[in-house]
N, C-alpha and C. Protein backbone atom coordinates (compact mmCIF):
# COMPACT_ATOMS: atom_id res chain seq x y z
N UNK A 1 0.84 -1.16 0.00
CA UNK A 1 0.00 0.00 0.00
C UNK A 1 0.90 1.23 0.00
N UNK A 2 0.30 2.31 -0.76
CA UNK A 2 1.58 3.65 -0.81
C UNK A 2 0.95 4.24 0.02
N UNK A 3 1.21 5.50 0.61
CA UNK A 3 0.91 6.32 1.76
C UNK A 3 0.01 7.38 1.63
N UNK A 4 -0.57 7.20 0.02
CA UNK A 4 -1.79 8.05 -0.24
C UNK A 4 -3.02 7.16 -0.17
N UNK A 5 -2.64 5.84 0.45
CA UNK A 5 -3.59 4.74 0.48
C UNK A 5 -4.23 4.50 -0.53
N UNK A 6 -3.17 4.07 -1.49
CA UNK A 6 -3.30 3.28 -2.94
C UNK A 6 -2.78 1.94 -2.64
N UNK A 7 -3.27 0.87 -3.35
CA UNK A 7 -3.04 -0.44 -3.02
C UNK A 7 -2.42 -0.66 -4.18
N UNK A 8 -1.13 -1.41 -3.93
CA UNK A 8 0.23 -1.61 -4.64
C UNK A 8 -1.01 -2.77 -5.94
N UNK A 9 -1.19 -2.64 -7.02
CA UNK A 9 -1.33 -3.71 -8.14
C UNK A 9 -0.72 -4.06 -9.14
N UNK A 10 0.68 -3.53 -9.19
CA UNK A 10 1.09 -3.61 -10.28
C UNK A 10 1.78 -5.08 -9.74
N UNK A 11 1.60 -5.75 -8.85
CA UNK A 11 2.03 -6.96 -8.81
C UNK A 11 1.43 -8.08 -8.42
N UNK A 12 -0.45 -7.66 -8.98
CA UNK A 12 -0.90 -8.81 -9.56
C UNK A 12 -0.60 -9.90 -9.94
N UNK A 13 -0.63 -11.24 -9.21
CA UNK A 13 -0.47 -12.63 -9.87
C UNK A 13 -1.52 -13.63 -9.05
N UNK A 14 -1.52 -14.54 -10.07
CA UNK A 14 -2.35 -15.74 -9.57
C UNK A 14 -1.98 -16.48 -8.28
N UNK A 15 -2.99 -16.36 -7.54
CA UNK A 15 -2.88 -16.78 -5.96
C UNK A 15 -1.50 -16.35 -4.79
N UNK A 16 -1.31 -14.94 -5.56
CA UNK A 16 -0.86 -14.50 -4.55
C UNK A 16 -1.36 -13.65 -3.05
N UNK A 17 -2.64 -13.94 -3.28
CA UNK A 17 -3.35 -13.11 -1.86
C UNK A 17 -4.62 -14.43 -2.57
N UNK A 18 -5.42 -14.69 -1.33
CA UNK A 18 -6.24 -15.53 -0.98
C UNK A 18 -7.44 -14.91 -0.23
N UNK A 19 -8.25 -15.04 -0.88
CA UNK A 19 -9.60 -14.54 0.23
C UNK A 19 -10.81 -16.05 0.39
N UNK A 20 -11.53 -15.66 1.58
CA UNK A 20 -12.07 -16.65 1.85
C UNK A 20 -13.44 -16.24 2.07
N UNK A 21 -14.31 -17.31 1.36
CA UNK A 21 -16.03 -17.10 1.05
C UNK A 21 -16.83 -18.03 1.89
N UNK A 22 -17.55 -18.24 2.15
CA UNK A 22 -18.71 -18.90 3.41
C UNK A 22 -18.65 -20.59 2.61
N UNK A 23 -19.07 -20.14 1.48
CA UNK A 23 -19.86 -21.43 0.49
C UNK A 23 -19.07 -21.81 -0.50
N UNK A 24 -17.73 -21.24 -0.48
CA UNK A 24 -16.48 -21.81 -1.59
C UNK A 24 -15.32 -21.44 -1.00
N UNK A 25 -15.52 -21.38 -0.15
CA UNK A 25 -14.10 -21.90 1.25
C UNK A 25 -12.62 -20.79 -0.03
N UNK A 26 -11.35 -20.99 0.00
CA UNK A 26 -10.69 -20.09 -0.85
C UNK A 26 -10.47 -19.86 -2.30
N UNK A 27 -10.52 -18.54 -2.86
CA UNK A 27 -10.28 -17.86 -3.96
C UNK A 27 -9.24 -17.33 -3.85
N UNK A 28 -9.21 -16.97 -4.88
CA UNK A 28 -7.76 -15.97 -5.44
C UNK A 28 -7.89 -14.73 -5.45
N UNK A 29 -7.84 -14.07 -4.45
CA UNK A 29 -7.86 -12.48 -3.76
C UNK A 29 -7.41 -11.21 -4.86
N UNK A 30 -6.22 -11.89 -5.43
CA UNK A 30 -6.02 -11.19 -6.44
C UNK A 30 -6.90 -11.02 -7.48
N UNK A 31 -7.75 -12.12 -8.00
CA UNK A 31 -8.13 -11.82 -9.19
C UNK A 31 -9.70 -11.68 -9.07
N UNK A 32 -10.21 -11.78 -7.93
CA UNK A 32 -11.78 -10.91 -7.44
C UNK A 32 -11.03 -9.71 -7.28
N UNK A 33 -10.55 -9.53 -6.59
CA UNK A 33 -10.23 -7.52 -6.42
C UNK A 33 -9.98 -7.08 -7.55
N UNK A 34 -9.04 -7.25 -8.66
CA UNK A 34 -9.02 -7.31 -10.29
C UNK A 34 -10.77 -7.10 -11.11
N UNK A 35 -10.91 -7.99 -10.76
CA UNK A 35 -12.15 -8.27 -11.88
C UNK A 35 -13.41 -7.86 -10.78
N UNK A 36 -13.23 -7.58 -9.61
CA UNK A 36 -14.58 -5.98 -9.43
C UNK A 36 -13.72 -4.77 -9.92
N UNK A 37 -12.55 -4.48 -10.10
CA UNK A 37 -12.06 -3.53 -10.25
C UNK A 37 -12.61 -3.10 -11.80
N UNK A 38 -12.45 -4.07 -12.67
CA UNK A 38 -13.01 -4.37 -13.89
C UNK A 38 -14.44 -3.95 -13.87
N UNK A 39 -15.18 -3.99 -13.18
CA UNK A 39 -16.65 -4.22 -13.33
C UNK A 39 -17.04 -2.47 -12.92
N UNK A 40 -16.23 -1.24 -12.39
CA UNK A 40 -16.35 -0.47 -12.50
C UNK A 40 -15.62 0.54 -13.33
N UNK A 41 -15.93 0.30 -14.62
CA UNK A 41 -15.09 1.61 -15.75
C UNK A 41 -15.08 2.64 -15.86
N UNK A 42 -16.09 3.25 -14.96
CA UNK A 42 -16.47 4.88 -14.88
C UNK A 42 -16.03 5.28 -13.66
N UNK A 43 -15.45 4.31 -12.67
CA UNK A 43 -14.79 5.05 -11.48
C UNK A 43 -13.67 5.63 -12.26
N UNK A 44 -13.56 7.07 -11.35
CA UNK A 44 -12.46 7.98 -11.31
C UNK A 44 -11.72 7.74 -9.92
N UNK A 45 -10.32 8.31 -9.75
CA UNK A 45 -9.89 8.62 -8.63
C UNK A 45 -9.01 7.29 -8.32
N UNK A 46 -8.83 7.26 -6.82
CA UNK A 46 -8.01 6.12 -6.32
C UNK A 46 -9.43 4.98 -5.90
N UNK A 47 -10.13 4.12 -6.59
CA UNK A 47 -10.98 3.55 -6.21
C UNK A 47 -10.96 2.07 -5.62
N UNK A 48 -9.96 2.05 -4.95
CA UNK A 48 -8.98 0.73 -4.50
C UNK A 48 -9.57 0.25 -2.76
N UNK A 49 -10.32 1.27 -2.22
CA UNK A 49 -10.48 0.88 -1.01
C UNK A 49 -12.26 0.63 -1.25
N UNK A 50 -12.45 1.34 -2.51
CA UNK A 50 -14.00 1.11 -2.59
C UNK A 50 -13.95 -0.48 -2.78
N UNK A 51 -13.33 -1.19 -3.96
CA UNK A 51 -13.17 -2.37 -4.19
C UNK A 51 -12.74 -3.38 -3.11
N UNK A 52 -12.17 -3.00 -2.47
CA UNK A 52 -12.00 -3.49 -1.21
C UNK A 52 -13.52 -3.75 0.07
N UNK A 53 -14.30 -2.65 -0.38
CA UNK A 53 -15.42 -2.98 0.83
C UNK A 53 -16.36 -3.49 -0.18
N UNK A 54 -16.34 -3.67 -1.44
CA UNK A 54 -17.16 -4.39 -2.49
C UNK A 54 -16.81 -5.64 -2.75
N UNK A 55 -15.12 -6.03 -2.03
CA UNK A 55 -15.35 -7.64 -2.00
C UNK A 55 -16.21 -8.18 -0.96
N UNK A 56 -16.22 -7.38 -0.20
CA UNK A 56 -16.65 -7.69 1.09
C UNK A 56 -18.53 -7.66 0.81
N UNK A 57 -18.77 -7.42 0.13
CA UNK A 57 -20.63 -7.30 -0.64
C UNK A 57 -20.35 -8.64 -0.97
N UNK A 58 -19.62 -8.67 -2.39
CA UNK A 58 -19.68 -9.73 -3.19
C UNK A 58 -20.06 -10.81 -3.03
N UNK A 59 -20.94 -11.98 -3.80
CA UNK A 59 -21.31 -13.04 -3.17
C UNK A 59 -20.54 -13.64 -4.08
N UNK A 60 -19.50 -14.84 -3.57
CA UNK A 60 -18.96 -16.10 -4.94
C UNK A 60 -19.79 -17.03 -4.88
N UNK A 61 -19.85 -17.38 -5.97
CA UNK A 61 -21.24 -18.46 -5.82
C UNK A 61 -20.13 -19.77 -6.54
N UNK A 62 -19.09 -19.47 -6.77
CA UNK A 62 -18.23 -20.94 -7.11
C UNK A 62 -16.34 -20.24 -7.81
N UNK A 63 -16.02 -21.22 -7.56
CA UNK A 63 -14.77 -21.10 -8.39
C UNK A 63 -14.48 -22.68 -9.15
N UNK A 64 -14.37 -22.79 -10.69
CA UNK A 64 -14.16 -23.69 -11.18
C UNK A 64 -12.82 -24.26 -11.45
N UNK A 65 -12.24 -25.29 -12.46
CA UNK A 65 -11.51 -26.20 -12.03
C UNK A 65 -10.10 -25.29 -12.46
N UNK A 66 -10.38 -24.33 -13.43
CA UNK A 66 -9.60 -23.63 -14.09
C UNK A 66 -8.96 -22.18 -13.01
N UNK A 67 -9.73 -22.25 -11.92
CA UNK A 67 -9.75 -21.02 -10.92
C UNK A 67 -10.61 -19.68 -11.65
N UNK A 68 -11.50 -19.52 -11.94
CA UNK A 68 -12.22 -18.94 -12.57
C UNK A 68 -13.31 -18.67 -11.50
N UNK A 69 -13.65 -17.11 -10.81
CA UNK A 69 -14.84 -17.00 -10.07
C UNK A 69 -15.90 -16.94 -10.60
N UNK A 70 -16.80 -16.88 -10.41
CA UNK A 70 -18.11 -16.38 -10.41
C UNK A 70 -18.78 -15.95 -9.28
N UNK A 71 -19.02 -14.67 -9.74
CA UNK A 71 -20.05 -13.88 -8.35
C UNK A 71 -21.19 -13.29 -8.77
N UNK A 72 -21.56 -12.76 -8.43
CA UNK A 72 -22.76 -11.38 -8.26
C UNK A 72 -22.08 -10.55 -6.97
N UNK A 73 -22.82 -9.12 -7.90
CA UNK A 73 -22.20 -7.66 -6.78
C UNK A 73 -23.33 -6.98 -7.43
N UNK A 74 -24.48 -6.72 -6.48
CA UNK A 74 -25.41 -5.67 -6.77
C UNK A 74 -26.23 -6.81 -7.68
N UNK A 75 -26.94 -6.60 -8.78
CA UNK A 75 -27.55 -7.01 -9.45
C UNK A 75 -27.16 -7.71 -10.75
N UNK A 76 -26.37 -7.40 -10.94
CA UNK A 76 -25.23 -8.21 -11.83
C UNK A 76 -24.55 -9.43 -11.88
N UNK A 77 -23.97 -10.38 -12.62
CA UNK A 77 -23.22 -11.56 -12.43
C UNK A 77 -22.24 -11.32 -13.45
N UNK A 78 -20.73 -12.10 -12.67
CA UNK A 78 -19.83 -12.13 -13.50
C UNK A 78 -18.94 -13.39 -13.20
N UNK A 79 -17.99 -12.98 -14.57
CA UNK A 79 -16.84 -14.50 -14.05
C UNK A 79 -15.66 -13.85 -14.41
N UNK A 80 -14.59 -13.82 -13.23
CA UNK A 80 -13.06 -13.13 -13.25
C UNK A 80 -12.51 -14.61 -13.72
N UNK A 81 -11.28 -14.17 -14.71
CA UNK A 81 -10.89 -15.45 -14.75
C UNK A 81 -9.26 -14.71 -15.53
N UNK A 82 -8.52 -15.60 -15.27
CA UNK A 82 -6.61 -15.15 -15.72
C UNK A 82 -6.91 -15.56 -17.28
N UNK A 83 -6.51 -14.80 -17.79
CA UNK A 83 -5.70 -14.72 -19.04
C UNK A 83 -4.45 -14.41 -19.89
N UNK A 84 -4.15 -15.60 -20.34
CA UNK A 84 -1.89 -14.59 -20.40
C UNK A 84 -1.36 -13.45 -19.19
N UNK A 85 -1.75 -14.20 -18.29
CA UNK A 85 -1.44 -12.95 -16.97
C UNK A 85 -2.43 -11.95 -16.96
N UNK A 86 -3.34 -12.02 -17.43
CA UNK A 86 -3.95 -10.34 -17.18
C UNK A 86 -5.44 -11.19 -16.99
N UNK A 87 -6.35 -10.39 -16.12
CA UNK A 87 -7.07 -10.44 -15.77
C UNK A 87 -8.13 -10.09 -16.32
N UNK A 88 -8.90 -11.13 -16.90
CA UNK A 88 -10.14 -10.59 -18.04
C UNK A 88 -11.89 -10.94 -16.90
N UNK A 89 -12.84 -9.89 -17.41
CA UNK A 89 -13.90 -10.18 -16.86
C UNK A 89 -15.12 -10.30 -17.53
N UNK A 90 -15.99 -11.24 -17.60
CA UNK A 90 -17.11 -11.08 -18.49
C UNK A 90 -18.38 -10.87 -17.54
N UNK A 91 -19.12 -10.02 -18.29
CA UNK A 91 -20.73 -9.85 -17.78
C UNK A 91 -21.49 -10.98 -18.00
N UNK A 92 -21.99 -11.60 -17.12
CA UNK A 92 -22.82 -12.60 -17.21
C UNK A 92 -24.19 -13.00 -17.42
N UNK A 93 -25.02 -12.78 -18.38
CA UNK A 93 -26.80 -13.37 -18.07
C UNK A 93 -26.88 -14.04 -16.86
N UNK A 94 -28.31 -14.24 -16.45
CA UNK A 94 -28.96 -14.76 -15.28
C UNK A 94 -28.95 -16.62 -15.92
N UNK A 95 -29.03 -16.58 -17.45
CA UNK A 95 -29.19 -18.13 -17.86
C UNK A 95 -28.03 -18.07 -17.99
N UNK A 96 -27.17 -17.69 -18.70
CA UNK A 96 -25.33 -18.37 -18.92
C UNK A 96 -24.74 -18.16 -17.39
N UNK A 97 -24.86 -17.60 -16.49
CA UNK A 97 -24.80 -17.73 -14.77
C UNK A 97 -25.20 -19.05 -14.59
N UNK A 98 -25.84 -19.31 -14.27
CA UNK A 98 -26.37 -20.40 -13.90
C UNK A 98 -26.06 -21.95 -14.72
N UNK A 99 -25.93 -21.27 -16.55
CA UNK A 99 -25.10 -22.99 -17.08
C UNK A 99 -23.74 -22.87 -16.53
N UNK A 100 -23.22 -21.73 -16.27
CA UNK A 100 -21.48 -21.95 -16.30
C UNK A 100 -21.97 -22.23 -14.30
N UNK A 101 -22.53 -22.46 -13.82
CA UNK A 101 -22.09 -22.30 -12.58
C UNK A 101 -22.25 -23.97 -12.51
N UNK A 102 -23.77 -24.24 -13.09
CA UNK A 102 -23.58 -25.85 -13.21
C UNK A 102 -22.14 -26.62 -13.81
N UNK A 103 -21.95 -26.15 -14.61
CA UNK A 103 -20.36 -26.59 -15.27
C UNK A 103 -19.30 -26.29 -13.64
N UNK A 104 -19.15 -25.47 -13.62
CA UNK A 104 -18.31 -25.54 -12.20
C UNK A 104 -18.78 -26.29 -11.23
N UNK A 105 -19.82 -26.08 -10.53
CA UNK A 105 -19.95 -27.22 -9.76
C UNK A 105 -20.17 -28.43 -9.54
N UNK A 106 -20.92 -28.72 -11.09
CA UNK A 106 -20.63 -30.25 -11.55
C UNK A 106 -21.94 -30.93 -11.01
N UNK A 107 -22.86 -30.12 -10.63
CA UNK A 107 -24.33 -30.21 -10.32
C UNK A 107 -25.29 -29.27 -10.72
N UNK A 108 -26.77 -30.24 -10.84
CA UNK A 108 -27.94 -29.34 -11.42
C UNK A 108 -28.10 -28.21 -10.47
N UNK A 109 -28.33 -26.66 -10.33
CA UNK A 109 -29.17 -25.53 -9.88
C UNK A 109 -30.39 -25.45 -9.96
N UNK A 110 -31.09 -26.14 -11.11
CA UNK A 110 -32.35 -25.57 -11.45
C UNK A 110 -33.01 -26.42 -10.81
């Protein structure tokens, strides 16, 4: 963290910080804080501590075999997932949510 209370990211990597969810026990800290970071493009400013109390909203509803999350934040669903090192995020439907979550968990939802 720098002393204007910016959170150091330029050294983003896969499972180097770990966070832990009720109903999918650990994720990859790095790449939920990444990919909500992603999910707001119109923040201005240092928006690093907002993302920080928005993991803390976030619901993961799974991480698959590839380490790939899936959450919802607010009304929305998404899936953070690594790509060539960089951190890509897609917007999710309420029906492709729910097939990719069956694919991750390897059981029916509906």
């Amino acid at each position: 963290m720098y002393a204007n209370g910016a959170i150091v990211t330029n050294s983003v990597h896969s499972g180097s910080v770990t966070a832990r969810y009720y109903q999918t026990g650990s994720v990859d800290g790095n790449l939920l804080f990444a990919g909500i970071k992603l999910s707001q493009p119109g923040a201005s400013g240092n928006v690093d501590w907002a993302v920080v109390d928005m993991m803390s909203q976030a619901v993961v509803s799974a991480v698959d075999s590839n380490g790939s999350v899936y959450f919802t934040l607010g009304d929305a669903a998404y899936k953070a997932y690594w790509e060539g090192g960089n951190v890509k995020l897609d917007y999710l439907t309420i029906t492709s949510y729910v097939d990719q979550l069956q694919a991750a968990m390897g059981k029916v939802l509906r």
